[in-house]
Protein backbone atom coordinates (compact mmCIF):
# COMPACT_ATOMS: atom_id res chain seq x y z
CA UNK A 1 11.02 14.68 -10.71
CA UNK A 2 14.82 15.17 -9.51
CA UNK A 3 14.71 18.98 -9.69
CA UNK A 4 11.46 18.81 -7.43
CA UNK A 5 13.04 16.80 -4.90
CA UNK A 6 16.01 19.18 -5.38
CA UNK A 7 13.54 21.82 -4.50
CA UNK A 8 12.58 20.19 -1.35
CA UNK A 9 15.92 19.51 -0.29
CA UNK A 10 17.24 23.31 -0.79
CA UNK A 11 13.85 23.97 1.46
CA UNK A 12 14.97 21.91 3.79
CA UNK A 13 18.17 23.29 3.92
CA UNK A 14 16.06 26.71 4.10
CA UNK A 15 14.54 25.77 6.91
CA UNK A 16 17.29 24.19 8.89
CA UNK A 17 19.54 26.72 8.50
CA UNK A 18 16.79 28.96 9.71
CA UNK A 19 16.03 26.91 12.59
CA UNK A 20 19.77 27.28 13.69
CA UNK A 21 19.66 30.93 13.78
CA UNK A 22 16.61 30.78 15.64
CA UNK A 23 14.35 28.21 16.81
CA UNK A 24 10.45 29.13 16.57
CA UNK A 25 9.06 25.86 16.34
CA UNK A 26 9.67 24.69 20.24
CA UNK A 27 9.92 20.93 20.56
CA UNK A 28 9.86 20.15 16.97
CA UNK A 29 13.17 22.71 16.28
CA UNK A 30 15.05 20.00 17.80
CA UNK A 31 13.82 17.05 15.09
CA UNK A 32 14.69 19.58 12.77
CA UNK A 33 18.30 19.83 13.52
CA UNK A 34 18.49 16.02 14.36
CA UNK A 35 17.22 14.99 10.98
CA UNK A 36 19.32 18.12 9.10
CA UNK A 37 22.57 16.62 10.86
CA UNK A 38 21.36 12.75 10.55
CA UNK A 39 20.95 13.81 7.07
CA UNK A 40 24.57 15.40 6.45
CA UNK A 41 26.59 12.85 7.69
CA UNK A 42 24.54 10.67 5.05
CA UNK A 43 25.81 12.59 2.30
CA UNK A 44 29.07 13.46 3.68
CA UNK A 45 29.71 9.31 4.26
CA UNK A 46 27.94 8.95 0.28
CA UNK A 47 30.59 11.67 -0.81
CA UNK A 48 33.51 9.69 0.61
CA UNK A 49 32.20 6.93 -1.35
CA UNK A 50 31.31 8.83 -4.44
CA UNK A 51 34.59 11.78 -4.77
CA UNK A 52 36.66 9.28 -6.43
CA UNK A 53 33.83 8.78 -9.19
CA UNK A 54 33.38 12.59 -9.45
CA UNK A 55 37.39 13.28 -9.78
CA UNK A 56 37.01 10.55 -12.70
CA UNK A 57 34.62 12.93 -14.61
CA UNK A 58 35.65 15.61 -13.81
CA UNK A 59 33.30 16.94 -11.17
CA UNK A 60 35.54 17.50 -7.84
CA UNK A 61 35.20 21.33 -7.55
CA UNK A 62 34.20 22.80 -4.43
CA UNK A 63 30.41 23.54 -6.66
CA UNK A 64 30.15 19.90 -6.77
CA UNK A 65 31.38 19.02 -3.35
CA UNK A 66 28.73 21.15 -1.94
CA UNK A 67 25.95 19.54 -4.28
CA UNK A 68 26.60 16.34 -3.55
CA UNK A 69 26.35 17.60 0.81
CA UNK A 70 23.41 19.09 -0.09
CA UNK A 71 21.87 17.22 -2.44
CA UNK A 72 23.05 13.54 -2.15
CA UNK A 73 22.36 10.82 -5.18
CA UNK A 74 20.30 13.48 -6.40
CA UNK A 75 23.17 15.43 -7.63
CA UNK A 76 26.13 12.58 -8.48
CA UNK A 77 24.11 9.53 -9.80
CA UNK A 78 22.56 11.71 -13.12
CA UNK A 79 26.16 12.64 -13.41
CA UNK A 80 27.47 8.97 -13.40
CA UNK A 81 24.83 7.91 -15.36
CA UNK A 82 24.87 9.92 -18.29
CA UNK A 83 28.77 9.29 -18.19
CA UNK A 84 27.96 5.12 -18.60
């Protein structure tokens, strides 16, 4: 189930990054980018939170820095967990 939502999320990312270059989609291009930014200052708040955890284990390259941007909990809490 986590690598599907991965999945989506690297879509998303896809798609955003897509929509940046150039914007097909009219009106809606705009949601896209609000969400895709609404969405990484989630992750990059949860990362502020989270980097000390990760530097505990082990996992504060730039690899895992970008995962957890991209990817959120879906990245750092398997990581956590299986270290508990």
């Amino acid at each position: 189930m986590i690598r599907f939502l991965k999945y989506l999320f690297l879509g998303f990312w896809i798609f955003f990054i897509l929509n940046l270059v150039s914007p097909i989609f009219g009106t809606s291009s705009t949601s896209i980018f609000r969400l895709g930014i609404f969405i990484l200052i989630l992750h990059v708040l949860e990362l502020g939170f989270v980097y000390g955890k990760l530097k505990s284990i082990g996992r504060s390259s730039a690899r895992d820095i970008l995962s957890v941007l991209a990817f959120g909990l879906l990245f750092w809490r398997p990581l956590l967990k299986d270290r508990t």
